[in-house]
C-alpha atoms as a PDB file:
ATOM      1  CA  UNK A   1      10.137  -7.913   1.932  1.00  0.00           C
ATOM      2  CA  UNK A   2       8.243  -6.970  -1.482  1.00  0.00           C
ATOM      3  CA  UNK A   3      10.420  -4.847  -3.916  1.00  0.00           C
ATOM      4  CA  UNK A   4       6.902  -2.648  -4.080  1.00  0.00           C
ATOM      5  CA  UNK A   5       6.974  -2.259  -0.240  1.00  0.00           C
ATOM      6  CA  UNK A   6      10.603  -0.646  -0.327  1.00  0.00           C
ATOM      7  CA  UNK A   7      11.370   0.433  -4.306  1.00  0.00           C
ATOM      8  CA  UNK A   8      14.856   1.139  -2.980  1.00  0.00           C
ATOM      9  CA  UNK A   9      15.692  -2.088  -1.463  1.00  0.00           C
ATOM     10  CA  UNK A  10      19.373  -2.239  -0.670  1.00  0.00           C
ATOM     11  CA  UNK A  11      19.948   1.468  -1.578  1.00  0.00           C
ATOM     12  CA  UNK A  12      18.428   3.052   1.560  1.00  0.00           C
ATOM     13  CA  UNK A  13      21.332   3.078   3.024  1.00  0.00           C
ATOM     14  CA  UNK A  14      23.746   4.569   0.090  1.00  0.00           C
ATOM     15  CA  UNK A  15      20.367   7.522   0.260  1.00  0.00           C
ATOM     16  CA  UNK A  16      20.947   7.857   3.882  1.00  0.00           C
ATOM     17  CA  UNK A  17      24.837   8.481   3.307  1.00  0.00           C
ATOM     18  CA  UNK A  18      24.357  10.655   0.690  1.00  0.00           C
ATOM     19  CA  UNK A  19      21.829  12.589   2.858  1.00  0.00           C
ATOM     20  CA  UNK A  20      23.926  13.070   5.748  1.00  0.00           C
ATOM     21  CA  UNK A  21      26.538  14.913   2.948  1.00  0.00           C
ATOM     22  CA  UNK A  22      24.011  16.600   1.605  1.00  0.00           C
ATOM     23  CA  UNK A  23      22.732  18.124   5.126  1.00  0.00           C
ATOM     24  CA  UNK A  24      26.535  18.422   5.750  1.00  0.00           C
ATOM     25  CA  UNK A  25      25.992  15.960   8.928  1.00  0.00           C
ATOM     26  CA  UNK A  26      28.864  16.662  11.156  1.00  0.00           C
ATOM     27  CA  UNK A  27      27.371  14.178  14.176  1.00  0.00           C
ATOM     28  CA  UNK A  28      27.651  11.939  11.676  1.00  0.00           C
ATOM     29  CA  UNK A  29      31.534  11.687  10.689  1.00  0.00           C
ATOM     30  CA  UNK A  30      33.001   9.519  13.170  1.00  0.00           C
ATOM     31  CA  UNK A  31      30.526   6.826  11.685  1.00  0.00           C
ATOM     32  CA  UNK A  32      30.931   7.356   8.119  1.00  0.00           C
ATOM     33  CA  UNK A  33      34.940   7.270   8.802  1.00  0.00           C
ATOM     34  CA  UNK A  34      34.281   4.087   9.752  1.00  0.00           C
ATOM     35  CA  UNK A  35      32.510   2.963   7.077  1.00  0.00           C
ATOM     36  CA  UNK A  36      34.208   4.674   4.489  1.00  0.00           C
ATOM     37  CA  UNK A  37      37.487   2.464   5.645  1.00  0.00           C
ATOM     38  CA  UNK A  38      35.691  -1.101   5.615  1.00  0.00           C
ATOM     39  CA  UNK A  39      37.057  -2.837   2.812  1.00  0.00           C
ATOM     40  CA  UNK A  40      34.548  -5.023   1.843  1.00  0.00           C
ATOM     41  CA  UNK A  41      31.602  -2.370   2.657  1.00  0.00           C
ATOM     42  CA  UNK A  42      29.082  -1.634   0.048  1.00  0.00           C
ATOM     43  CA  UNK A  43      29.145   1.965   1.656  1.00  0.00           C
ATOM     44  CA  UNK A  44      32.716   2.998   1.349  1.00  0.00           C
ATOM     45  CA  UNK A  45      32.109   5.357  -1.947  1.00  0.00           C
ATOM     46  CA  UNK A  46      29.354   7.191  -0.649  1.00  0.00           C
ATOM     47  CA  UNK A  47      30.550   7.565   2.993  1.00  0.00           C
ATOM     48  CA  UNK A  48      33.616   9.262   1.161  1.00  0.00           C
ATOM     49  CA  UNK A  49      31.640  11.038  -0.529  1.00  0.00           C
ATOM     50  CA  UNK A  50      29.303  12.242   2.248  1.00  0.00           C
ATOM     51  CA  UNK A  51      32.574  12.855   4.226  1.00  0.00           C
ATOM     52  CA  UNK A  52      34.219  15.015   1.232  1.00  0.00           C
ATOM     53  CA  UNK A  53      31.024  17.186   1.394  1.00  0.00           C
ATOM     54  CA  UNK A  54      30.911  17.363   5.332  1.00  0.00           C
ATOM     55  CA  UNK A  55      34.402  18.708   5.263  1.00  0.00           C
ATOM     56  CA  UNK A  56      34.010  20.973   2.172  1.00  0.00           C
ATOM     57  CA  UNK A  57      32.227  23.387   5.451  1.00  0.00           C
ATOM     58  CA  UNK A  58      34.825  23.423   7.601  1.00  0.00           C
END
């Protein structure tokens, strides 16, 4: 696909993490528990993130 078709390329899915944090997603934890323990996942910082900020509301 054309970088100017999709600016953020590879990042759409670290800005959907971060958005389900932000919106305090709690659907959304069993999934980002999972990724936030796959080793070799380009996801784990902001699914800990996102997971810190889910939690922060409980």
């Amino acid at each position: 696909m054309p970088d100017d078709q999709y600016p953020l390329g590879n990042r759409l899915g670290a800005m959907v993490v971060w958005q389900l944090g932000e919106f305090r997603e709690p659907r959304a934890v069993e999934r980002l528990t999972e990724l936030s323990e796959d080793r070799l996942g380009i996801l784990v910082e902001a699914a800990n993130e996102a997971l810190a900020k889910i939690r922060e509301g409980d």
